[in-house]
PDBML (XML) file of the C-alpha atoms, coordinates in Angstrom:
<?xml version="1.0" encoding="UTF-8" ?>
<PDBx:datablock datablockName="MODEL"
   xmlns:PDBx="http://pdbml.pdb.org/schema/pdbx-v50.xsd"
   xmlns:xsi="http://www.w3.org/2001/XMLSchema-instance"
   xsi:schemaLocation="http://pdbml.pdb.org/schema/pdbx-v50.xsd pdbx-v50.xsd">
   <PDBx:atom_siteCategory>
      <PDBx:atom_site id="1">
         <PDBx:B_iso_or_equiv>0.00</PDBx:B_iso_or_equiv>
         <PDBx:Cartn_x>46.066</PDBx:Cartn_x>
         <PDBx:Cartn_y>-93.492</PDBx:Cartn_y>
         <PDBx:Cartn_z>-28.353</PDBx:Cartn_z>
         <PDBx:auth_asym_id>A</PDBx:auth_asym_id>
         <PDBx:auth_atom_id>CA</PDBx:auth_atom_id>
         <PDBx:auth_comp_id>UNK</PDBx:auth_comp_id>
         <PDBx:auth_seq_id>1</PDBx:auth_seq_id>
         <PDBx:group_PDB>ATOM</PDBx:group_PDB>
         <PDBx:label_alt_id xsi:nil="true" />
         <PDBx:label_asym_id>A</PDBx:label_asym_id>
         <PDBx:label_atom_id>CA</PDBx:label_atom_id>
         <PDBx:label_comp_id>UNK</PDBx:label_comp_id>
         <PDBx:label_entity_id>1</PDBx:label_entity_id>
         <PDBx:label_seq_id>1</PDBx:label_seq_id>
         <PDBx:occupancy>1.00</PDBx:occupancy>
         <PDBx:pdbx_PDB_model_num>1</PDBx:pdbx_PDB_model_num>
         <PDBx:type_symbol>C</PDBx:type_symbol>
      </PDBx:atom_site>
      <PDBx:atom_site id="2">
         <PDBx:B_iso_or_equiv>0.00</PDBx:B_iso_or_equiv>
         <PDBx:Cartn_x>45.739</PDBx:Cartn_x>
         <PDBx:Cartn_y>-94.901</PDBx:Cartn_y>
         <PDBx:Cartn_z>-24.776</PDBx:Cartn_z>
         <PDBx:auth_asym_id>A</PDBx:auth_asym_id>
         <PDBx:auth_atom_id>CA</PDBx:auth_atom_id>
         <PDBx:auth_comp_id>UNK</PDBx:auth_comp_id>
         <PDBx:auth_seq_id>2</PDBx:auth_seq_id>
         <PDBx:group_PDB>ATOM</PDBx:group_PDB>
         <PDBx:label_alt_id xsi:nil="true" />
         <PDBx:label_asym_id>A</PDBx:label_asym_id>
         <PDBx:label_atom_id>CA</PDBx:label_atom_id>
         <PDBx:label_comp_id>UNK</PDBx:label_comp_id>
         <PDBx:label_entity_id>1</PDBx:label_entity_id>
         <PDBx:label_seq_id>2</PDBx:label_seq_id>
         <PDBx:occupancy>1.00</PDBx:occupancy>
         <PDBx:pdbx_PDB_model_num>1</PDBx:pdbx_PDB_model_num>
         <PDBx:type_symbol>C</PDBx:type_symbol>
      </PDBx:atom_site>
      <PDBx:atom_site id="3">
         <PDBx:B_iso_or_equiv>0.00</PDBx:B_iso_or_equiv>
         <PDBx:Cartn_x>47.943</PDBx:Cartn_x>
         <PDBx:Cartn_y>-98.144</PDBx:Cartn_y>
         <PDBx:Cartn_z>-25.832</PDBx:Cartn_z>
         <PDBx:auth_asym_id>A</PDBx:auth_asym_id>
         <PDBx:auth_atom_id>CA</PDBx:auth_atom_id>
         <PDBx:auth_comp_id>UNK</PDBx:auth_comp_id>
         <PDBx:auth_seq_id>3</PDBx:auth_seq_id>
         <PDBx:group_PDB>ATOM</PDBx:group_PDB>
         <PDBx:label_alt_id xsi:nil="true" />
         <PDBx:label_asym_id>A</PDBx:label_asym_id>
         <PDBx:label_atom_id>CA</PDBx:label_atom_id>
         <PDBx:label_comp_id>UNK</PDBx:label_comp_id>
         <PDBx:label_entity_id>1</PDBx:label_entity_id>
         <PDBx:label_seq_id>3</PDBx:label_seq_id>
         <PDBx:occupancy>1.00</PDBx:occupancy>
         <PDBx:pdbx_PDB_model_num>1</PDBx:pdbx_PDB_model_num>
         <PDBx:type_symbol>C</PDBx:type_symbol>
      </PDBx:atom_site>
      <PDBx:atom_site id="4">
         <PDBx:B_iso_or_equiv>0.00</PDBx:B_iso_or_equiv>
         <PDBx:Cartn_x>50.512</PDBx:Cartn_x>
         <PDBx:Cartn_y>-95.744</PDBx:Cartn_y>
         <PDBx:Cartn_z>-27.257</PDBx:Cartn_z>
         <PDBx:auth_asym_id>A</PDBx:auth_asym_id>
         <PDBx:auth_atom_id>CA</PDBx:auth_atom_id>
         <PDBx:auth_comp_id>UNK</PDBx:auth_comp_id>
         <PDBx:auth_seq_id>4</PDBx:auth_seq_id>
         <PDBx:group_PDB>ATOM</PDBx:group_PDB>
         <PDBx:label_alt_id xsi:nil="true" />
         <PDBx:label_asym_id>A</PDBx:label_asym_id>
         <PDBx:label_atom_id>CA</PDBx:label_atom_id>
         <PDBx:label_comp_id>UNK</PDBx:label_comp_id>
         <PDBx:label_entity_id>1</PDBx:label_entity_id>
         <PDBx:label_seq_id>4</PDBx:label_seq_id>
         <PDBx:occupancy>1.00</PDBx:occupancy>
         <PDBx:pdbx_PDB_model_num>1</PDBx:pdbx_PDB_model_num>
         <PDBx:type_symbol>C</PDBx:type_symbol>
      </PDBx:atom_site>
      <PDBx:atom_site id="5">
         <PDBx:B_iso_or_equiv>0.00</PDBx:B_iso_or_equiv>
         <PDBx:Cartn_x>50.391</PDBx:Cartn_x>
         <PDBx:Cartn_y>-93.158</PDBx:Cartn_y>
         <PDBx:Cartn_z>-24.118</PDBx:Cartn_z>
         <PDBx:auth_asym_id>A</PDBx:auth_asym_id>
         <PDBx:auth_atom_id>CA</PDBx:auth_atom_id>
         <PDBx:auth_comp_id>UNK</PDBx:auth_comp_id>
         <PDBx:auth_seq_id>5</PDBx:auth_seq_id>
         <PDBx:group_PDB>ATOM</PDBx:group_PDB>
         <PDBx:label_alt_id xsi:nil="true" />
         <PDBx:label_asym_id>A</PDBx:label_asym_id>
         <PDBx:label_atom_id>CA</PDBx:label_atom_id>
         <PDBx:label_comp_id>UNK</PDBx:label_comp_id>
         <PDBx:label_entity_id>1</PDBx:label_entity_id>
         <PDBx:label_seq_id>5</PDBx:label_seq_id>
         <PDBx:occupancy>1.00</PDBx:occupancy>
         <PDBx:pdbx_PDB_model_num>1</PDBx:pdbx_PDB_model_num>
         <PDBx:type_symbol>C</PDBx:type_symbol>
      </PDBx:atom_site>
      <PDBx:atom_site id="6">
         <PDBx:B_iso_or_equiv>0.00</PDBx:B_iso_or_equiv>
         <PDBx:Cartn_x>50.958</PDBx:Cartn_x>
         <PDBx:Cartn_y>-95.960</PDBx:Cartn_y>
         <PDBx:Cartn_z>-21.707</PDBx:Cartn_z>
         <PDBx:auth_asym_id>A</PDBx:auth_asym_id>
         <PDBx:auth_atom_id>CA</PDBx:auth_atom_id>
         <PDBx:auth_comp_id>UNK</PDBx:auth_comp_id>
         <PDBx:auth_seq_id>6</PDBx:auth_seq_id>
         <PDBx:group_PDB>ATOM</PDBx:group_PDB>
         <PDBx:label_alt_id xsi:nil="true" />
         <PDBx:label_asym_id>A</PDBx:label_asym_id>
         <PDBx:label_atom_id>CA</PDBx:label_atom_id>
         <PDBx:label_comp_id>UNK</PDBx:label_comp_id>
         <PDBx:label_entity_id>1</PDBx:label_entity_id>
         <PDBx:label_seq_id>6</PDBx:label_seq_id>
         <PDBx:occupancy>1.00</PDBx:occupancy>
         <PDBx:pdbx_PDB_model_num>1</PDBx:pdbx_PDB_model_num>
         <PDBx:type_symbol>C</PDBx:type_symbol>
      </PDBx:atom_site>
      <PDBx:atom_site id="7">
         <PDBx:B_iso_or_equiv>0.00</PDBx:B_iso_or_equiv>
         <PDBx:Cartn_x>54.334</PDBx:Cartn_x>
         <PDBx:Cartn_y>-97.020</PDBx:Cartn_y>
         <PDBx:Cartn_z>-23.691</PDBx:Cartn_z>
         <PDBx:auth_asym_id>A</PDBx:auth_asym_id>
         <PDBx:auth_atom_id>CA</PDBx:auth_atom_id>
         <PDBx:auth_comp_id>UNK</PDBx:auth_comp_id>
         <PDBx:auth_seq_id>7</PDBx:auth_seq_id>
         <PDBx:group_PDB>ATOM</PDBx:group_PDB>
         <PDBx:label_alt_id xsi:nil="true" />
         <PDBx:label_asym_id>A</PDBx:label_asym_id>
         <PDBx:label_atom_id>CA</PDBx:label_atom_id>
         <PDBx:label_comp_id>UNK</PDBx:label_comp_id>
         <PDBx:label_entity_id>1</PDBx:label_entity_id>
         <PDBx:label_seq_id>7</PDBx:label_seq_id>
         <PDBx:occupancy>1.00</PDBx:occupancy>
         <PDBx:pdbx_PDB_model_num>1</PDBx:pdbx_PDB_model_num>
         <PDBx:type_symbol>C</PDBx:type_symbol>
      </PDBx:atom_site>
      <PDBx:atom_site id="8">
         <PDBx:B_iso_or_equiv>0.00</PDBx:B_iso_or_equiv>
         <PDBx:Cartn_x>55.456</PDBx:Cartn_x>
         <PDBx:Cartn_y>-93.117</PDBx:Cartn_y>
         <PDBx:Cartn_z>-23.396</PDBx:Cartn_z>
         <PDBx:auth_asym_id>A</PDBx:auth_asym_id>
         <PDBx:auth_atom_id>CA</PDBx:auth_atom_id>
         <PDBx:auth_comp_id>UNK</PDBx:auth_comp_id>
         <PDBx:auth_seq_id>8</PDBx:auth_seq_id>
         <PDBx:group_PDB>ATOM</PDBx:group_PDB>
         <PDBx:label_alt_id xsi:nil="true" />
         <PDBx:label_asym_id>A</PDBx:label_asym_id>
         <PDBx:label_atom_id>CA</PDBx:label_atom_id>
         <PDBx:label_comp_id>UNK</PDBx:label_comp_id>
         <PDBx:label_entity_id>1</PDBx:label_entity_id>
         <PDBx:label_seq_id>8</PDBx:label_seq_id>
         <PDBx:occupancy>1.00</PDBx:occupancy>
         <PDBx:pdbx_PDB_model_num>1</PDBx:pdbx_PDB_model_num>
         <PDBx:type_symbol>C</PDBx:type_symbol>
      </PDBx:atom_site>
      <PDBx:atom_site id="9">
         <PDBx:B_iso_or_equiv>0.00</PDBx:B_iso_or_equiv>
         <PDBx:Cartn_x>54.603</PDBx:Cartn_x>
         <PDBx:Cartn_y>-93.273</PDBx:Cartn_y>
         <PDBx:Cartn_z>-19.814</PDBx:Cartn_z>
         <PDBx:auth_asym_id>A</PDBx:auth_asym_id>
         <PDBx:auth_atom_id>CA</PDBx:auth_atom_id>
         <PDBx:auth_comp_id>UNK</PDBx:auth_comp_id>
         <PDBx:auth_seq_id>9</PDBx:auth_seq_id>
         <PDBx:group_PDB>ATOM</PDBx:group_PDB>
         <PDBx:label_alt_id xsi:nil="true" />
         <PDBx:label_asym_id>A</PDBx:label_asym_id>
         <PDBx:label_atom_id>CA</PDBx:label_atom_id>
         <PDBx:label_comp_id>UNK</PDBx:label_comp_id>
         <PDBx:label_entity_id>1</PDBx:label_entity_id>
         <PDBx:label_seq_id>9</PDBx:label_seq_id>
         <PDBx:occupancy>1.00</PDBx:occupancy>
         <PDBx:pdbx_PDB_model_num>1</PDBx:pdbx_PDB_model_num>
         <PDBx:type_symbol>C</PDBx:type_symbol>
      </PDBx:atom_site>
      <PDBx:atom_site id="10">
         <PDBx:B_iso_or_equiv>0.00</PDBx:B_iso_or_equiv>
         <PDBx:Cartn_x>57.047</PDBx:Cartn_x>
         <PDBx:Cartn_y>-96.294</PDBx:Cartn_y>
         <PDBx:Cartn_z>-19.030</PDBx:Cartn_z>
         <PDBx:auth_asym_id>A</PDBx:auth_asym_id>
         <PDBx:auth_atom_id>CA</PDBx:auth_atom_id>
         <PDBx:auth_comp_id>UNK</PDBx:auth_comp_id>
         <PDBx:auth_seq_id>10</PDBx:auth_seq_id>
         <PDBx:group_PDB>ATOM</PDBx:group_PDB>
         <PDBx:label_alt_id xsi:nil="true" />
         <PDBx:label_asym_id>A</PDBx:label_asym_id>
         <PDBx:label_atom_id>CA</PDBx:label_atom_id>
         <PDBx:label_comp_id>UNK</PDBx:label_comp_id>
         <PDBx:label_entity_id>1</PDBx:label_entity_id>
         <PDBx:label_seq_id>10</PDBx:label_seq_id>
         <PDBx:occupancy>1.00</PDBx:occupancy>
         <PDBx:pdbx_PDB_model_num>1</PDBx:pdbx_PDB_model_num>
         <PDBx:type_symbol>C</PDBx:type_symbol>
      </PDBx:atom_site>
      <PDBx:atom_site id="11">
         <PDBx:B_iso_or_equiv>0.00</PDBx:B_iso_or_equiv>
         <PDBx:Cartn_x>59.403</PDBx:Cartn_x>
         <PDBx:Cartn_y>-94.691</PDBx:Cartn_y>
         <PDBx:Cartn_z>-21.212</PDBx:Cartn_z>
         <PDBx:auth_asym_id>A</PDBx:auth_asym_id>
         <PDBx:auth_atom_id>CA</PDBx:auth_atom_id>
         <PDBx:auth_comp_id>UNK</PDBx:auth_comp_id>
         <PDBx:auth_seq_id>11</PDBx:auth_seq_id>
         <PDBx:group_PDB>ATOM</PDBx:group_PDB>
         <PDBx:label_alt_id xsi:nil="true" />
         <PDBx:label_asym_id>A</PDBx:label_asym_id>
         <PDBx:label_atom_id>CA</PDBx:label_atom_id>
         <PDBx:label_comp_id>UNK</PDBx:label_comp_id>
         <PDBx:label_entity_id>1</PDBx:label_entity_id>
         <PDBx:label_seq_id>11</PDBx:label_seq_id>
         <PDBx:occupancy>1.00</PDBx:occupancy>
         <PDBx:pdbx_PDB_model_num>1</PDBx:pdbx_PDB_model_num>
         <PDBx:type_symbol>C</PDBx:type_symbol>
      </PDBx:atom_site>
      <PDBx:atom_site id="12">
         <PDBx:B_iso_or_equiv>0.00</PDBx:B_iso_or_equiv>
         <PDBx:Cartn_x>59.592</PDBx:Cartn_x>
         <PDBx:Cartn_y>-91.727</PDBx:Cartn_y>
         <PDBx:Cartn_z>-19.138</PDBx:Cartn_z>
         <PDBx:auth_asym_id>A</PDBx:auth_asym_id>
         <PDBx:auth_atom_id>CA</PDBx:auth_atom_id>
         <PDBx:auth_comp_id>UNK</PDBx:auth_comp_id>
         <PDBx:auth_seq_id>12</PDBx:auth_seq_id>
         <PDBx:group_PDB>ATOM</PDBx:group_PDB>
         <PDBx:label_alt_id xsi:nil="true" />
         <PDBx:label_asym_id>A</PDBx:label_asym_id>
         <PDBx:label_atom_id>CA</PDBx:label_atom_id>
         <PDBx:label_comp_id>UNK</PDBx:label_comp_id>
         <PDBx:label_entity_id>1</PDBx:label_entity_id>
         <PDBx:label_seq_id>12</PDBx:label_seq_id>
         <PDBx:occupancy>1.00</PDBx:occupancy>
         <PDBx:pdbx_PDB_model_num>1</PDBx:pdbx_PDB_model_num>
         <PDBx:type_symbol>C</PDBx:type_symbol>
      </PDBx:atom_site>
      <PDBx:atom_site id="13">
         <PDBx:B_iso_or_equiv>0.00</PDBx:B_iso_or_equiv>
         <PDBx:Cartn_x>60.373</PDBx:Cartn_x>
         <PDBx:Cartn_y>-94.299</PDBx:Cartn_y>
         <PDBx:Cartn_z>-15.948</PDBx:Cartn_z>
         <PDBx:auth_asym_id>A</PDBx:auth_asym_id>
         <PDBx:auth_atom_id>CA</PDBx:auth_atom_id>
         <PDBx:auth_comp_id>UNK</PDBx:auth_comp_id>
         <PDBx:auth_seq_id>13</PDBx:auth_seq_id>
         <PDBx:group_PDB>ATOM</PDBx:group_PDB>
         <PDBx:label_alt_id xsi:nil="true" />
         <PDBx:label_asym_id>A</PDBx:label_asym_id>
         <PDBx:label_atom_id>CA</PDBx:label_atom_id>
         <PDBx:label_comp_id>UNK</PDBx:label_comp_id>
         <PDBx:label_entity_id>1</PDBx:label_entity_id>
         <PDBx:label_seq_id>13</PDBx:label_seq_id>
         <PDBx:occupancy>1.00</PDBx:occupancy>
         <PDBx:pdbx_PDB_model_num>1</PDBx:pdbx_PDB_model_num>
         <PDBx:type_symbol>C</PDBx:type_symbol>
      </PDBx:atom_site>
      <PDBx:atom_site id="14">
         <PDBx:B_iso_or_equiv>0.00</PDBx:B_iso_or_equiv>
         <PDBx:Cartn_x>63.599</PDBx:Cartn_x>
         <PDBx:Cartn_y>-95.712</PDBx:Cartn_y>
         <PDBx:Cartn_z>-18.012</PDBx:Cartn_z>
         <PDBx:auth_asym_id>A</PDBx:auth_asym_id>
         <PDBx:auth_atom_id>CA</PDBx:auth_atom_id>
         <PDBx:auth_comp_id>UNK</PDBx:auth_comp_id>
         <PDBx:auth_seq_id>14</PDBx:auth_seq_id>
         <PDBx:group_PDB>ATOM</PDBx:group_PDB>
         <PDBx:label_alt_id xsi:nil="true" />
         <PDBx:label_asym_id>A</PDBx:label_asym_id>
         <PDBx:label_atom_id>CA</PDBx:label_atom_id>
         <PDBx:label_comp_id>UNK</PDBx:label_comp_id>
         <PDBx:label_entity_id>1</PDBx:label_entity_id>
         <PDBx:label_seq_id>14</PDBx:label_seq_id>
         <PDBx:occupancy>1.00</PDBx:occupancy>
         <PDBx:pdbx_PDB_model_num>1</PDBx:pdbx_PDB_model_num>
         <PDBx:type_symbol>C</PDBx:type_symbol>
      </PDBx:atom_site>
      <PDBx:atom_site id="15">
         <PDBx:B_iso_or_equiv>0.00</PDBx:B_iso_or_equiv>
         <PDBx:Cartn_x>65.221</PDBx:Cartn_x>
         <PDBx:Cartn_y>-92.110</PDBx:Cartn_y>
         <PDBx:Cartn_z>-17.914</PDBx:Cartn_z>
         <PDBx:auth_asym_id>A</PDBx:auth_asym_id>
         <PDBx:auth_atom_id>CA</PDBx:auth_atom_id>
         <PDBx:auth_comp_id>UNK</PDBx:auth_comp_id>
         <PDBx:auth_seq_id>15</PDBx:auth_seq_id>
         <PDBx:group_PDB>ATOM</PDBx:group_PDB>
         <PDBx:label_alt_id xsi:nil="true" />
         <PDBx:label_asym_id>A</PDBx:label_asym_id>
         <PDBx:label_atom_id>CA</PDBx:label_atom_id>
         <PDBx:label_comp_id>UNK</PDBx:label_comp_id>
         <PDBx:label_entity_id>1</PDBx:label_entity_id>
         <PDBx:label_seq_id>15</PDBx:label_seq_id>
         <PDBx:occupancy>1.00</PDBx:occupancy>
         <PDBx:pdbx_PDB_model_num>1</PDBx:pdbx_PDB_model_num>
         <PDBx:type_symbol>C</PDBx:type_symbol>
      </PDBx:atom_site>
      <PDBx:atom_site id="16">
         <PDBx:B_iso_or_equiv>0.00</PDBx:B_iso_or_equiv>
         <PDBx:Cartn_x>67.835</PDBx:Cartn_x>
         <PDBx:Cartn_y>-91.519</PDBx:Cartn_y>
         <PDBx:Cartn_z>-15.389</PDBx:Cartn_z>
         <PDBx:auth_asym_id>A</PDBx:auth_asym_id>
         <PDBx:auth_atom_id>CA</PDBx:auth_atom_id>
         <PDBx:auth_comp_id>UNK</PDBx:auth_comp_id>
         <PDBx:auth_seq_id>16</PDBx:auth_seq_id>
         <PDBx:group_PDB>ATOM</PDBx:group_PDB>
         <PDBx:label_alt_id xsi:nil="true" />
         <PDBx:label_asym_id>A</PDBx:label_asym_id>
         <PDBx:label_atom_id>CA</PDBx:label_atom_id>
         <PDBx:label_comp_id>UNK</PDBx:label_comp_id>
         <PDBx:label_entity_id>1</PDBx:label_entity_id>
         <PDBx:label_seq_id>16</PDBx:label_seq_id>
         <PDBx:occupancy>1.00</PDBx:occupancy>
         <PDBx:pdbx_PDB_model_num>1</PDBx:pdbx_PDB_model_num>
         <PDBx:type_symbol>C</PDBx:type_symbol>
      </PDBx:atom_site>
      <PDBx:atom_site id="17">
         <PDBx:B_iso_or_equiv>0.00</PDBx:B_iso_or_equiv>
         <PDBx:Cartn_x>67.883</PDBx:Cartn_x>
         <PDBx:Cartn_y>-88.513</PDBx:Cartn_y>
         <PDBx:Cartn_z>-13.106</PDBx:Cartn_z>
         <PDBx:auth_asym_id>A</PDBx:auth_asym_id>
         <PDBx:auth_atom_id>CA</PDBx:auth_atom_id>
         <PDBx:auth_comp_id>UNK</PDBx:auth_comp_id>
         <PDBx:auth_seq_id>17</PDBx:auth_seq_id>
         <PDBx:group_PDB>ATOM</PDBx:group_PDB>
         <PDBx:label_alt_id xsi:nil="true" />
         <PDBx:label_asym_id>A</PDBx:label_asym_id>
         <PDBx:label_atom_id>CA</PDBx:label_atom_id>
         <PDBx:label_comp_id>UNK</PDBx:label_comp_id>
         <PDBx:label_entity_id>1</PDBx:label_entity_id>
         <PDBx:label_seq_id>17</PDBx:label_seq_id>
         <PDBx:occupancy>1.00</PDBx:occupancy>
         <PDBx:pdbx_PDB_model_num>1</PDBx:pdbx_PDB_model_num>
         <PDBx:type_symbol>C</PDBx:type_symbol>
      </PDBx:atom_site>
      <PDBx:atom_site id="18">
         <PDBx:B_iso_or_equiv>0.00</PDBx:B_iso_or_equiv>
         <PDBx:Cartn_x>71.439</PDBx:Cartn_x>
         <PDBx:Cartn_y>-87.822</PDBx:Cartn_y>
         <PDBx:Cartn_z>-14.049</PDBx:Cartn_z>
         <PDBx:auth_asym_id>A</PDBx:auth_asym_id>
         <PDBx:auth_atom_id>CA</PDBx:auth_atom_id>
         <PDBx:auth_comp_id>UNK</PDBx:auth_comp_id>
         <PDBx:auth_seq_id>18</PDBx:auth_seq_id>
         <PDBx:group_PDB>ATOM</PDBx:group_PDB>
         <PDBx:label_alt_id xsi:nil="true" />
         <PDBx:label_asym_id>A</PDBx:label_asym_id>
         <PDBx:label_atom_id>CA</PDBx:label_atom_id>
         <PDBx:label_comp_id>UNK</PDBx:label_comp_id>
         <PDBx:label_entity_id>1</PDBx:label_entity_id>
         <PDBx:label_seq_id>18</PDBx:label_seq_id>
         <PDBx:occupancy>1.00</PDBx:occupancy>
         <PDBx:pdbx_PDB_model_num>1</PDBx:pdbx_PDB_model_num>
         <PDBx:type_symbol>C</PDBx:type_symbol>
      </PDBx:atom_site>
      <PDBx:atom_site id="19">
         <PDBx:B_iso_or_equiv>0.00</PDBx:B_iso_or_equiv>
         <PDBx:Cartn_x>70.973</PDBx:Cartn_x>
         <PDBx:Cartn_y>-87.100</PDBx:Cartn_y>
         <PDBx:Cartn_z>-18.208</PDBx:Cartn_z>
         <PDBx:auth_asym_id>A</PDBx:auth_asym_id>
         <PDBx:auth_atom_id>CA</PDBx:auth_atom_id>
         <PDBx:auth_comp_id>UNK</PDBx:auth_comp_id>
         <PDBx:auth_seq_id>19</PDBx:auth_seq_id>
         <PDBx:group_PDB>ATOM</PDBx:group_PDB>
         <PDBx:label_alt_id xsi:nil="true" />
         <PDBx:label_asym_id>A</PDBx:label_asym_id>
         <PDBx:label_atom_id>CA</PDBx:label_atom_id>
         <PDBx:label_comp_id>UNK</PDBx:label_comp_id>
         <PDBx:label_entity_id>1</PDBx:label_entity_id>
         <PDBx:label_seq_id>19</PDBx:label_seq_id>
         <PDBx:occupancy>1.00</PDBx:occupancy>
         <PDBx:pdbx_PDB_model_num>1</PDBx:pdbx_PDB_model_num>
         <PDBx:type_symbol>C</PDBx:type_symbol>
      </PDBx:atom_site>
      <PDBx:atom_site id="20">
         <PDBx:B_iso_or_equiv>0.00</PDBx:B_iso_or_equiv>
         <PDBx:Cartn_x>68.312</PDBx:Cartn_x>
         <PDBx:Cartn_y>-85.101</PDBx:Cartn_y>
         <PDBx:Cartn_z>-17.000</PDBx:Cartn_z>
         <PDBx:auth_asym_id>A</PDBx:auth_asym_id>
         <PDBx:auth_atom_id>CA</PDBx:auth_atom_id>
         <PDBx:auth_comp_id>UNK</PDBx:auth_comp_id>
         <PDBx:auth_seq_id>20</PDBx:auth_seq_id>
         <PDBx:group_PDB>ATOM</PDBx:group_PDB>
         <PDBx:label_alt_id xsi:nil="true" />
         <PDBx:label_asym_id>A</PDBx:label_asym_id>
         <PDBx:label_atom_id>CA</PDBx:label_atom_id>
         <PDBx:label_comp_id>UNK</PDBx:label_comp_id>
         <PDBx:label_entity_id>1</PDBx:label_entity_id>
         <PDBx:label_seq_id>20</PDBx:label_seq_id>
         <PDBx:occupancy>1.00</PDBx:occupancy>
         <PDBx:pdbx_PDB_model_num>1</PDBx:pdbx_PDB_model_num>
         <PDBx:type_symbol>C</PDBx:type_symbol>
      </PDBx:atom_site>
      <PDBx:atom_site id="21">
         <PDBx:B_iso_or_equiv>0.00</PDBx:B_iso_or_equiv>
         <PDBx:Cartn_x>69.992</PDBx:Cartn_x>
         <PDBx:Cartn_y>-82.925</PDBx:Cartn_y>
         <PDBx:Cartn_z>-14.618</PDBx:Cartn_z>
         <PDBx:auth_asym_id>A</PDBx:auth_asym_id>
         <PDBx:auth_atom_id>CA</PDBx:auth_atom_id>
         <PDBx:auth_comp_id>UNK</PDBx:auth_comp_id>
         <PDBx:auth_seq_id>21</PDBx:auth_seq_id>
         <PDBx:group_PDB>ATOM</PDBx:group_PDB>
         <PDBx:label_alt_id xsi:nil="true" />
         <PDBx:label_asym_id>A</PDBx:label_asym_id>
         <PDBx:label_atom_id>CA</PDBx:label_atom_id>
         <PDBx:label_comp_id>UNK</PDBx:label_comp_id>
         <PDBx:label_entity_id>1</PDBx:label_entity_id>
         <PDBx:label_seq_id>21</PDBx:label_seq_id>
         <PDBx:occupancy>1.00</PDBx:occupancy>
         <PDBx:pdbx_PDB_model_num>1</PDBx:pdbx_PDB_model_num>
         <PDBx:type_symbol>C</PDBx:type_symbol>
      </PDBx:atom_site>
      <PDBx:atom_site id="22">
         <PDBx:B_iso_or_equiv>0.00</PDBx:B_iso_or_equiv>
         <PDBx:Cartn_x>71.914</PDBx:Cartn_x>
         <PDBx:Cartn_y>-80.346</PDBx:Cartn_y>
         <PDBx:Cartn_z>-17.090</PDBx:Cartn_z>
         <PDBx:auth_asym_id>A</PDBx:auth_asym_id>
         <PDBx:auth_atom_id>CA</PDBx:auth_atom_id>
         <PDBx:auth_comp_id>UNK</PDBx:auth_comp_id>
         <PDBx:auth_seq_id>22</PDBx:auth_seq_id>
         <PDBx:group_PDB>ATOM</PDBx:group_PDB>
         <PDBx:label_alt_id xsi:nil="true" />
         <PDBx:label_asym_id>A</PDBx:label_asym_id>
         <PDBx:label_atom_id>CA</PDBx:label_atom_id>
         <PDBx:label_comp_id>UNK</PDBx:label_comp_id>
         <PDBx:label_entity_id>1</PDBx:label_entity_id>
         <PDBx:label_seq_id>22</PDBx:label_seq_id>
         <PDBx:occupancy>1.00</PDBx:occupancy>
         <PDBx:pdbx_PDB_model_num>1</PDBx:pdbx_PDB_model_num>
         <PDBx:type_symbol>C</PDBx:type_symbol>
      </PDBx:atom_site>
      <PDBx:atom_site id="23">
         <PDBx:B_iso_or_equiv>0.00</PDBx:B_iso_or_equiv>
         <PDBx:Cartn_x>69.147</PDBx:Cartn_x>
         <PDBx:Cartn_y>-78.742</PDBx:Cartn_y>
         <PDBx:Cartn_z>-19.338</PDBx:Cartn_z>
         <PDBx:auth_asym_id>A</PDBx:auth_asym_id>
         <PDBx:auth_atom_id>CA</PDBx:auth_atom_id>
         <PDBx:auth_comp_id>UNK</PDBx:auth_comp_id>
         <PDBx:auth_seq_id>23</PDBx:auth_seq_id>
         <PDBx:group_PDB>ATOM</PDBx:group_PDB>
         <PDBx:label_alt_id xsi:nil="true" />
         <PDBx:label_asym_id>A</PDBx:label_asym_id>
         <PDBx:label_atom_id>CA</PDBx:label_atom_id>
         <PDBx:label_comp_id>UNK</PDBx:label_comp_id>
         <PDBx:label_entity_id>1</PDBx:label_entity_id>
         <PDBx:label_seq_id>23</PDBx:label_seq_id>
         <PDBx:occupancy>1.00</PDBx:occupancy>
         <PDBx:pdbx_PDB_model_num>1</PDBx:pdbx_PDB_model_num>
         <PDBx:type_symbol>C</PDBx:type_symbol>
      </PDBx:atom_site>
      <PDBx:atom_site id="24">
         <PDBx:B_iso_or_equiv>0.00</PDBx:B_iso_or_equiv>
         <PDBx:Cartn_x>67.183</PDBx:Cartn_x>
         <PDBx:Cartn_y>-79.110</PDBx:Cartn_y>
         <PDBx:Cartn_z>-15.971</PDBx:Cartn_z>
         <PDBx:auth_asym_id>A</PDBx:auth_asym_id>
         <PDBx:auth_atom_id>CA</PDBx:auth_atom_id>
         <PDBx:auth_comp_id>UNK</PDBx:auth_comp_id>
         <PDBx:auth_seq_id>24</PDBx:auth_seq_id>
         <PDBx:group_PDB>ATOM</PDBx:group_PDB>
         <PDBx:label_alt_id xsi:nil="true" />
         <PDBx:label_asym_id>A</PDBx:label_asym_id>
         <PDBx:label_atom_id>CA</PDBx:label_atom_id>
         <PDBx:label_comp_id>UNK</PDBx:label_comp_id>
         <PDBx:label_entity_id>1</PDBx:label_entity_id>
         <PDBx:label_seq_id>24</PDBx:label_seq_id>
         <PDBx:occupancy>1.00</PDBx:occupancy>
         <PDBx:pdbx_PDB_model_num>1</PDBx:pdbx_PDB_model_num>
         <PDBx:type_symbol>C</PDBx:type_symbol>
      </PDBx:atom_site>
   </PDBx:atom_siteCategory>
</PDBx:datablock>
C-alpha cells in the first residue's frame, strides 16, 4: 500500500490549518 500511503500523505498537505483548528 506504499502507492496508496503516498496519496494520503499529499492529502494531508491540502488541509488548511484553519478547519483544523476547532476539534484541535
Amino acid at each position: 500500500f506504499g502507492r496508496h500511503f503516498m496519496y494520503v500523505v499529499l492529502f494531508g498537505t491540502c488541509l488548511p490549518i484553519t478547519a483544523m483548528m476547532v476539534p484541535v
